[in-house]
C-alpha atoms as a PDB file:
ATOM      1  CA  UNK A   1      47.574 -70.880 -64.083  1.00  0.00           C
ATOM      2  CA  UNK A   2      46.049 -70.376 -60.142  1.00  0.00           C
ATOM      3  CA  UNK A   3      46.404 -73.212 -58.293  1.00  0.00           C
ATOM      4  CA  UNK A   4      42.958 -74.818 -56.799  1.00  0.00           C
ATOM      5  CA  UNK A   5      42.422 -73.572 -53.582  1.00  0.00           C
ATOM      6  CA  UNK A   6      41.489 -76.486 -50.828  1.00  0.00           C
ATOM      7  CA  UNK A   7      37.688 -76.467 -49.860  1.00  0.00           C
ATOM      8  CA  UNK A   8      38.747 -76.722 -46.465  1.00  0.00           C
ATOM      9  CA  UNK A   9      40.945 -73.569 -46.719  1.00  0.00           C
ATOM     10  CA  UNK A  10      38.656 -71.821 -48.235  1.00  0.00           C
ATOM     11  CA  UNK A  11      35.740 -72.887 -45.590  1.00  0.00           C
ATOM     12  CA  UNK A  12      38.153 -71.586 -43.363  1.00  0.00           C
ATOM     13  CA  UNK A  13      38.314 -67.993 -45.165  1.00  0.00           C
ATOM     14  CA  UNK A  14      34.603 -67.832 -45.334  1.00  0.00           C
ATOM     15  CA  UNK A  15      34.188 -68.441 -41.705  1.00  0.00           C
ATOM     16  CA  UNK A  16      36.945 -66.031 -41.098  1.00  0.00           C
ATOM     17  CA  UNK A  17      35.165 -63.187 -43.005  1.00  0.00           C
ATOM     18  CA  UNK A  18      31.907 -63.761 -41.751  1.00  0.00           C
ATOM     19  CA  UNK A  19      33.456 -63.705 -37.994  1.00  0.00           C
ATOM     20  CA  UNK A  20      34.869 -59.876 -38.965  1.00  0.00           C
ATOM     21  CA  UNK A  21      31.544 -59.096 -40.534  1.00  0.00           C
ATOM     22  CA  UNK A  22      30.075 -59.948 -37.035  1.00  0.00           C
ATOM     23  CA  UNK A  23      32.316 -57.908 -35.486  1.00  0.00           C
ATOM     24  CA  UNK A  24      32.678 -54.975 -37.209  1.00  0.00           C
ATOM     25  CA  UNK A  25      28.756 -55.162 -37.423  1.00  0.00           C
ATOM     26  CA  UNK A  26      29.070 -55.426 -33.360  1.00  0.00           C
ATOM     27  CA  UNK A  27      31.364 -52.763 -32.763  1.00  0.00           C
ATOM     28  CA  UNK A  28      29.263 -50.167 -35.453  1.00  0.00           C
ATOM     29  CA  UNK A  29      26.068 -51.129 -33.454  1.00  0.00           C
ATOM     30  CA  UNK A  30      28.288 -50.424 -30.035  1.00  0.00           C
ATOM     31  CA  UNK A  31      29.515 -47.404 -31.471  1.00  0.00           C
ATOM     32  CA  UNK A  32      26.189 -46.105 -32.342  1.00  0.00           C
ATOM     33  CA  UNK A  33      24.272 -46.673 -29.050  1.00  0.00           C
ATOM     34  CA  UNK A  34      27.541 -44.860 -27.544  1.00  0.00           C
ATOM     35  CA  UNK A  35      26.887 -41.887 -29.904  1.00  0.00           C
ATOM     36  CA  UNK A  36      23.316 -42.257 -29.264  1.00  0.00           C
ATOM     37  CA  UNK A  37      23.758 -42.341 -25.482  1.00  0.00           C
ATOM     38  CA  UNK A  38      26.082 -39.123 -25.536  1.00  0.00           C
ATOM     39  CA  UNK A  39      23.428 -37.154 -28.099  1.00  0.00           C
ATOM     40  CA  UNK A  40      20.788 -38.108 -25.486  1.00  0.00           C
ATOM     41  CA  UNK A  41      23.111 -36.523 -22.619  1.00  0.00           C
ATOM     42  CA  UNK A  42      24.521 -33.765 -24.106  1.00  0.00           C
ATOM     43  CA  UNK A  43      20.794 -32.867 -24.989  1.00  0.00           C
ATOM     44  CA  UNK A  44      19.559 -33.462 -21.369  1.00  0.00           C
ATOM     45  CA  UNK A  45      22.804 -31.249 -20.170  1.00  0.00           C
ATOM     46  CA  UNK A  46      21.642 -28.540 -22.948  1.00  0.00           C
ATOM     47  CA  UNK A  47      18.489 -28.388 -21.143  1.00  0.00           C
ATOM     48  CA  UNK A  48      19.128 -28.638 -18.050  1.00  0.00           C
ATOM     49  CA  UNK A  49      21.338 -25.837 -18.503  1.00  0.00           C
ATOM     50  CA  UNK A  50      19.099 -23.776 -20.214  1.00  0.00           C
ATOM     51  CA  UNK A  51      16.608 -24.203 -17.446  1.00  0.00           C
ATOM     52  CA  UNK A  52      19.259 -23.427 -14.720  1.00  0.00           C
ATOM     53  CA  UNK A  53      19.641 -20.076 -17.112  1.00  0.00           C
ATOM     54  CA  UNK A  54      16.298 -19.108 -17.058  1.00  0.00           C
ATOM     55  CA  UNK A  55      16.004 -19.464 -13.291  1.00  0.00           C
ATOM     56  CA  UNK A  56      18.806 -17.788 -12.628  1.00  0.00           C
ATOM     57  CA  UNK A  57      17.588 -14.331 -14.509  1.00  0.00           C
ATOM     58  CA  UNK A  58      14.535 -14.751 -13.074  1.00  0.00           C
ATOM     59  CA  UNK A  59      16.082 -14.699  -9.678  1.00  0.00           C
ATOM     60  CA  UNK A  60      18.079 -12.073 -10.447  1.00  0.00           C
ATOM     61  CA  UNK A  61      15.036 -10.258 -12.204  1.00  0.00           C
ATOM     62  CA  UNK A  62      13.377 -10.988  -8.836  1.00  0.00           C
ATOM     63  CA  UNK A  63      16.357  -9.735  -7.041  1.00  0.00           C
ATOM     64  CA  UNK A  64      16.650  -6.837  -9.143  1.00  0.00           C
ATOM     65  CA  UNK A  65      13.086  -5.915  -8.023  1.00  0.00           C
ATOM     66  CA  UNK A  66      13.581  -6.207  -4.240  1.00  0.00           C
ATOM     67  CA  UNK A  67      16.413  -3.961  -5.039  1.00  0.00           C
ATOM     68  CA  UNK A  68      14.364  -1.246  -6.303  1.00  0.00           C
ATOM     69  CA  UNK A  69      11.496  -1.804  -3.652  1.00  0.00           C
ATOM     70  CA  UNK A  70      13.764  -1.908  -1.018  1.00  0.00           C
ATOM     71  CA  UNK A  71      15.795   1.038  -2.451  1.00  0.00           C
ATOM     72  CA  UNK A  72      12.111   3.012  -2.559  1.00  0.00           C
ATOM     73  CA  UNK A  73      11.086   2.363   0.949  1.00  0.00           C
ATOM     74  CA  UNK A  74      14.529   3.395   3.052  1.00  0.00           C
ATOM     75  CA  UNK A  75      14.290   6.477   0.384  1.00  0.00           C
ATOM     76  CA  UNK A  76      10.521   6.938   1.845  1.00  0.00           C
ATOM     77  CA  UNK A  77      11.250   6.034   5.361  1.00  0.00           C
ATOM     78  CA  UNK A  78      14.361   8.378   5.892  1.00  0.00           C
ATOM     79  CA  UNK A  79      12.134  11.537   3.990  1.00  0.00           C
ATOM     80  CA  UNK A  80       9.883  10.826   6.504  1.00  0.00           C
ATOM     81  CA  UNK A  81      12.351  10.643   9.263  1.00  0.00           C
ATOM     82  CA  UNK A  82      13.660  13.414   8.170  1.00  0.00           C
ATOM     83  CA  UNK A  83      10.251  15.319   8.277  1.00  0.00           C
ATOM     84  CA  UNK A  84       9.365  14.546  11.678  1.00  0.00           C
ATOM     85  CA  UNK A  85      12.842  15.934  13.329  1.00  0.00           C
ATOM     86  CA  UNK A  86      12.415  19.095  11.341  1.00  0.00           C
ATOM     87  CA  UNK A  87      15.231  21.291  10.559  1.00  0.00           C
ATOM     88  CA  UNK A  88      17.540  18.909  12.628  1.00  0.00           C
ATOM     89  CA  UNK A  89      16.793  16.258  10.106  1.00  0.00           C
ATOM     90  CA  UNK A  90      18.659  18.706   7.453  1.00  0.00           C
ATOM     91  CA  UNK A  91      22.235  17.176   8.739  1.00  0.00           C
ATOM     92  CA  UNK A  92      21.215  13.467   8.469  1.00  0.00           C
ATOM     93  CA  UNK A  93      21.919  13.760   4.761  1.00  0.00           C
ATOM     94  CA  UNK A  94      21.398  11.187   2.384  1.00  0.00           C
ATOM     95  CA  UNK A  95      19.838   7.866   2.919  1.00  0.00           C
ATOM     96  CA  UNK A  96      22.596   5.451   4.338  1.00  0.00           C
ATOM     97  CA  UNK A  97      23.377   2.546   1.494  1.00  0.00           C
ATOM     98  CA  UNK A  98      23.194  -1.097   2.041  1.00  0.00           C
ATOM     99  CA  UNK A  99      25.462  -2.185   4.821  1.00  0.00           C
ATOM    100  CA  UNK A 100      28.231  -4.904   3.537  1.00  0.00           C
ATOM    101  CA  UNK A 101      27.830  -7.228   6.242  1.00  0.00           C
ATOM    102  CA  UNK A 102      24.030  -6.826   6.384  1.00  0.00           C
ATOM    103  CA  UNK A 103      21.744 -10.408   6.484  1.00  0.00           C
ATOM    104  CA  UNK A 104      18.926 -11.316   6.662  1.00  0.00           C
ATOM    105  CA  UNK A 105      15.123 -10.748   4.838  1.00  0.00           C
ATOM    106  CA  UNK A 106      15.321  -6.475   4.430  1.00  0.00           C
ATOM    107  CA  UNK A 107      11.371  -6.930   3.671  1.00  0.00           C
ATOM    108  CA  UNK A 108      10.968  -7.994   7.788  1.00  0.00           C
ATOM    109  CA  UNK A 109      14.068  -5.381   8.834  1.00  0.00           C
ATOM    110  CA  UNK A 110      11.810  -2.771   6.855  1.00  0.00           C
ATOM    111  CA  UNK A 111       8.498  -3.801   8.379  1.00  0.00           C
ATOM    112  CA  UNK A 112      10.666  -3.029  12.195  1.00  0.00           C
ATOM    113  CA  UNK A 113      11.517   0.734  10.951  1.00  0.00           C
ATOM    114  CA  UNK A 114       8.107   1.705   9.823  1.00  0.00           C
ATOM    115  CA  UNK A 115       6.578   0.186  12.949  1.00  0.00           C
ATOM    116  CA  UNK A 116       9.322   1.680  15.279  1.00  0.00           C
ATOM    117  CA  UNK A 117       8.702   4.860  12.928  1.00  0.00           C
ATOM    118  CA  UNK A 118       4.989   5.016  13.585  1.00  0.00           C
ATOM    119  CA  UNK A 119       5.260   4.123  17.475  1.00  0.00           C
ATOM    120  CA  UNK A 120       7.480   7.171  17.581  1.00  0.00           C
ATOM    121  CA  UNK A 121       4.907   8.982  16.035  1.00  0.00           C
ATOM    122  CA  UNK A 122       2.029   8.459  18.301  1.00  0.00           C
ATOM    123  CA  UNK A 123       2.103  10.647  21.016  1.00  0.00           C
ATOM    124  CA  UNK A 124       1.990   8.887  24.514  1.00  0.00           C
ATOM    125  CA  UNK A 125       0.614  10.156  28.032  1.00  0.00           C
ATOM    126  CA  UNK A 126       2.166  13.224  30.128  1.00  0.00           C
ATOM    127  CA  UNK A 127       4.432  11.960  32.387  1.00  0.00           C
ATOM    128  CA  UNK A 128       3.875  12.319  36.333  1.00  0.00           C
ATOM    129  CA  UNK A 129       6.535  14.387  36.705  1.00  0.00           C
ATOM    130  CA  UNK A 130       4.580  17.603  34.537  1.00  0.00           C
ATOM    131  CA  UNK A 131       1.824  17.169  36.958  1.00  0.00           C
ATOM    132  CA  UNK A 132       3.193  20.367  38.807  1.00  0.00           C
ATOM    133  CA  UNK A 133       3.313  22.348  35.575  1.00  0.00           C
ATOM    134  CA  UNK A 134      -0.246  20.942  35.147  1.00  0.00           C
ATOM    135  CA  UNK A 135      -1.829  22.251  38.356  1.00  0.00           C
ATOM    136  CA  UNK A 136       0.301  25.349  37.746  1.00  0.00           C
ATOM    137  CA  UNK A 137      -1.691  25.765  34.474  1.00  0.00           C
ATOM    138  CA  UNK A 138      -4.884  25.185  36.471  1.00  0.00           C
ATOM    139  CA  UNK A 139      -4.306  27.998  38.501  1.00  0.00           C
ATOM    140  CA  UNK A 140      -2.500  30.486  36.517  1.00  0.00           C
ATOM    141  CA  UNK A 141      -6.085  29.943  33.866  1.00  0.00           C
ATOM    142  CA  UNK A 142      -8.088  30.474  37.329  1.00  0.00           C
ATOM    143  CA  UNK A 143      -5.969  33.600  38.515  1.00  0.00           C
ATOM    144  CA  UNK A 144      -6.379  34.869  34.568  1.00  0.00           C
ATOM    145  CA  UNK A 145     -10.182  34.716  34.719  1.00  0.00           C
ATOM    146  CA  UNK A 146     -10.589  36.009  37.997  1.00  0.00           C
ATOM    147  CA  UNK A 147      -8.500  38.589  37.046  1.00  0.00           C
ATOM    148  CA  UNK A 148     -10.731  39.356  33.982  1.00  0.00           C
ATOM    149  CA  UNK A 149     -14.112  39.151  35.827  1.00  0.00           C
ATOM    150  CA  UNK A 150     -12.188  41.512  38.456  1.00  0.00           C
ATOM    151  CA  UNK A 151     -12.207  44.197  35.994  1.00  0.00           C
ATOM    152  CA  UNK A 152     -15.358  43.499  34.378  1.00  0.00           C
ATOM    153  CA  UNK A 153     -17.112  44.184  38.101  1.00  0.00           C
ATOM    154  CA  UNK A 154     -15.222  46.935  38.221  1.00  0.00           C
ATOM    155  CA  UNK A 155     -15.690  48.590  34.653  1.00  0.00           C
ATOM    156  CA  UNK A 156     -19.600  48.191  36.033  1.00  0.00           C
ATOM    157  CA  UNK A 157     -19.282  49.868  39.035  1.00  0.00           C
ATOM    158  CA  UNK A 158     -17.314  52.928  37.203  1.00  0.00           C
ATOM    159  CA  UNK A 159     -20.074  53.469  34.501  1.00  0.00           C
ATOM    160  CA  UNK A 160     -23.062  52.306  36.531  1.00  0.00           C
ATOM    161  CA  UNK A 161     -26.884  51.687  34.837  1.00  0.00           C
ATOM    162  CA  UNK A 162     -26.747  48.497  32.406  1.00  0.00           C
ATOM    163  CA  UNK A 163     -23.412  47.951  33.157  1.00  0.00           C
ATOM    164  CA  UNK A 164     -23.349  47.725  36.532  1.00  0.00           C
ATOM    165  CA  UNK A 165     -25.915  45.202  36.354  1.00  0.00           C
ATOM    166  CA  UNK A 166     -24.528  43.133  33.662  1.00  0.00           C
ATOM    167  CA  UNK A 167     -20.547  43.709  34.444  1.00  0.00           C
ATOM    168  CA  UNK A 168     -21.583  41.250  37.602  1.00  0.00           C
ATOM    169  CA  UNK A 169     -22.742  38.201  35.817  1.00  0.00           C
ATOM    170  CA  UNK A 170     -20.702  38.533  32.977  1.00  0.00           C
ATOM    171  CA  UNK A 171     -17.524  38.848  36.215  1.00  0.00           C
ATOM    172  CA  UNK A 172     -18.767  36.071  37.568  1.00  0.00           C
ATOM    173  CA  UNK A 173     -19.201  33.646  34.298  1.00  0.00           C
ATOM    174  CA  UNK A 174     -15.783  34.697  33.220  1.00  0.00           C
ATOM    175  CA  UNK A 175     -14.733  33.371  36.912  1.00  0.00           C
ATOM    176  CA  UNK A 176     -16.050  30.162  36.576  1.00  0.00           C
ATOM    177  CA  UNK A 177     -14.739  29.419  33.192  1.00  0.00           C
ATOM    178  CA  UNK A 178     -11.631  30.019  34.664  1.00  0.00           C
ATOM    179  CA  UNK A 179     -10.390  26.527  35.500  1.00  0.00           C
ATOM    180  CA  UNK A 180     -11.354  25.597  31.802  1.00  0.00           C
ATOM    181  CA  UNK A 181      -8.873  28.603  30.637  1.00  0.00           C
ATOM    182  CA  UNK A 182      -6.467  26.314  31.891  1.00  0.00           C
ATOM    183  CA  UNK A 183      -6.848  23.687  29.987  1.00  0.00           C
ATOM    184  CA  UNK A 184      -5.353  25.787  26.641  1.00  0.00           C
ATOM    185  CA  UNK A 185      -1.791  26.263  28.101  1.00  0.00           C
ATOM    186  CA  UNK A 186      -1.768  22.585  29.527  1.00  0.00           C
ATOM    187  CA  UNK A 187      -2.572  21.321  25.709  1.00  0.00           C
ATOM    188  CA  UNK A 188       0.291  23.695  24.642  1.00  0.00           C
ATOM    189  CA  UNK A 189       2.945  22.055  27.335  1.00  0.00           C
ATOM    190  CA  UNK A 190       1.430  18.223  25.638  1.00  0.00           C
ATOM    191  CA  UNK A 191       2.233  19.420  22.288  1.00  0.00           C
ATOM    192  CA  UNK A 192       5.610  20.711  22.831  1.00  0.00           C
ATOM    193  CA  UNK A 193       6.068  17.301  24.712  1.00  0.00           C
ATOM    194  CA  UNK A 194       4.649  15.156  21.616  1.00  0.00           C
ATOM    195  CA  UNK A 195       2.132  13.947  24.329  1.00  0.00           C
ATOM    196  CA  UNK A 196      -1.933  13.662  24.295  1.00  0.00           C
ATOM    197  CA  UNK A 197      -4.036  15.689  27.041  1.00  0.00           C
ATOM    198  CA  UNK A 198      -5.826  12.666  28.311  1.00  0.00           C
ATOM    199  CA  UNK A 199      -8.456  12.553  31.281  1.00  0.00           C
ATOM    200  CA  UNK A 200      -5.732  12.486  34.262  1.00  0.00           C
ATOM    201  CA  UNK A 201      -3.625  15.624  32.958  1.00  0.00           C
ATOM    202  CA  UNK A 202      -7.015  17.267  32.462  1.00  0.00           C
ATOM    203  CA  UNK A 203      -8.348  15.928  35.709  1.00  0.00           C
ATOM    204  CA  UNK A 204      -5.086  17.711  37.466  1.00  0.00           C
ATOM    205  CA  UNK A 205      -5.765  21.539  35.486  1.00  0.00           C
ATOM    206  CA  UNK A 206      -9.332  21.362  36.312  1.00  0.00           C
ATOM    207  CA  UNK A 207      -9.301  20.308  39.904  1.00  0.00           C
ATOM    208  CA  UNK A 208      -6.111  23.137  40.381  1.00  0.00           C
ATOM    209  CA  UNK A 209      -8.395  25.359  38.713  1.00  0.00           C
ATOM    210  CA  UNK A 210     -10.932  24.807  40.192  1.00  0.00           C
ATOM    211  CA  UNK A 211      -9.408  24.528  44.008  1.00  0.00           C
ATOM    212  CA  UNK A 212      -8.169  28.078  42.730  1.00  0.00           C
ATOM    213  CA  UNK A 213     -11.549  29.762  41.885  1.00  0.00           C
ATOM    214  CA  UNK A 214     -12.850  28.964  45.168  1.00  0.00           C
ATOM    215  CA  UNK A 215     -10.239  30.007  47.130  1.00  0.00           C
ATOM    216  CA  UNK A 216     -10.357  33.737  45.406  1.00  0.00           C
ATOM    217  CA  UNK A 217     -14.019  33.792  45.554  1.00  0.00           C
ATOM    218  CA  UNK A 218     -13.579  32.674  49.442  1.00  0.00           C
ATOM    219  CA  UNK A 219     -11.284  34.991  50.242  1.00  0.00           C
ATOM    220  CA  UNK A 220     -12.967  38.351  48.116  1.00  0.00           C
ATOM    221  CA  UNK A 221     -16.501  37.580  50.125  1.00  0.00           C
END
């Protein structure tokens, strides 16, 4: 037969078991909220990684595109460099690549070659030191047209009727266009030069030419 256990023993046990029930009860609740706490951060890591993902290919989408752009314009600037030194442009080859120690935005280092490119382009003034080639074209049109209205007079005078009445005038229009005749090989020596015939390159043929006329018409009177 079982011996009677003592109420105060057993009081004891009771108390005993309802303490672990607590605890274990404690520690399942602890346990949980720790779970719950490292779901909720693993989850906020998750996405936080997936948006670091996305931005990341669409920086290197981005960067991928600035590639190509970039790419597209040297390829367009050096065909274009290439064009305007002609058949010496033949040896620069292929465009250069991107340089390994290169910084900076390319966009703005892009923008400075096509402005450079298109300052190079525009043609600037005749220097002062052409202005002797200038005045030599001045007089060398002059000495051309008097030269030509020379021969008209004379054709005139070798056939006589009409033509030694119009031979005359037509000499002496031919004359005074001379210093204008000028003007043609003087816009030759500014294209060859890249340069524009502006009013003080075409002030300096007309006034040689000019100078020139009257001193043959002078001197022939």
């Amino acid at each position: 037969m079982n011996e009677p256990v003592a109420s105060d023993t057993y009081a004891a046990h009771v108390r005993r078991l309802a303490e672990l029930t607590g605890r274990v009860r404690a520690q399942r609740a602890e346990a949980q909220a720790w779970h719950d706490q490292q779901c909720a951060a693993a989850e906020r890591a998750v996405a936080e990684a997936t948006a670091q993902l996305r931005r990341a290919e669409a920086e290197v989408a981005e960067a991928r595109s600035m590639v190509e752009r970039v790419d597209a314009e040297v390829g367009h600037l050096w065909a274009e460099l290439r064009g305007r030194l002609g058949l010496g442009g033949r040896r620069l080859g292929p465009a250069p690549g991107p340089a390994r120690d290169a910084s900076g935005d390319p966009v703005s280092s892009l923008r400075g070659v096509r402005e450079l490119l298109d300052r190079a382009g525009q043609p600037g003034e005749l220097p002062a030191s052409v202005n002797p080639l200038l005045a030599l074209c001045g007089v060398a049109g002059a000495l051309v047209a008097y030269g030509l209205g020379a021969g008209a007079r004379a054709l005139g005078h070798r056939y006589g009727g009409d033509l030694a009445v119009g031979m005359p005038v037509l000499a002496l229009v031919v004359t005074l266009l001379g210093p204008l005749a000028g003007l043609a090989p003087a816009k030759r020596l500014a294209d060859r030069r890249h340069a524009l015939l502006g009013p003080r390159p075409m002030a300096i043929v007309l006034v040689a030419g000019v100078a020139t006329t009257v001193a043959l018409l002078v001197s022939t009177r």
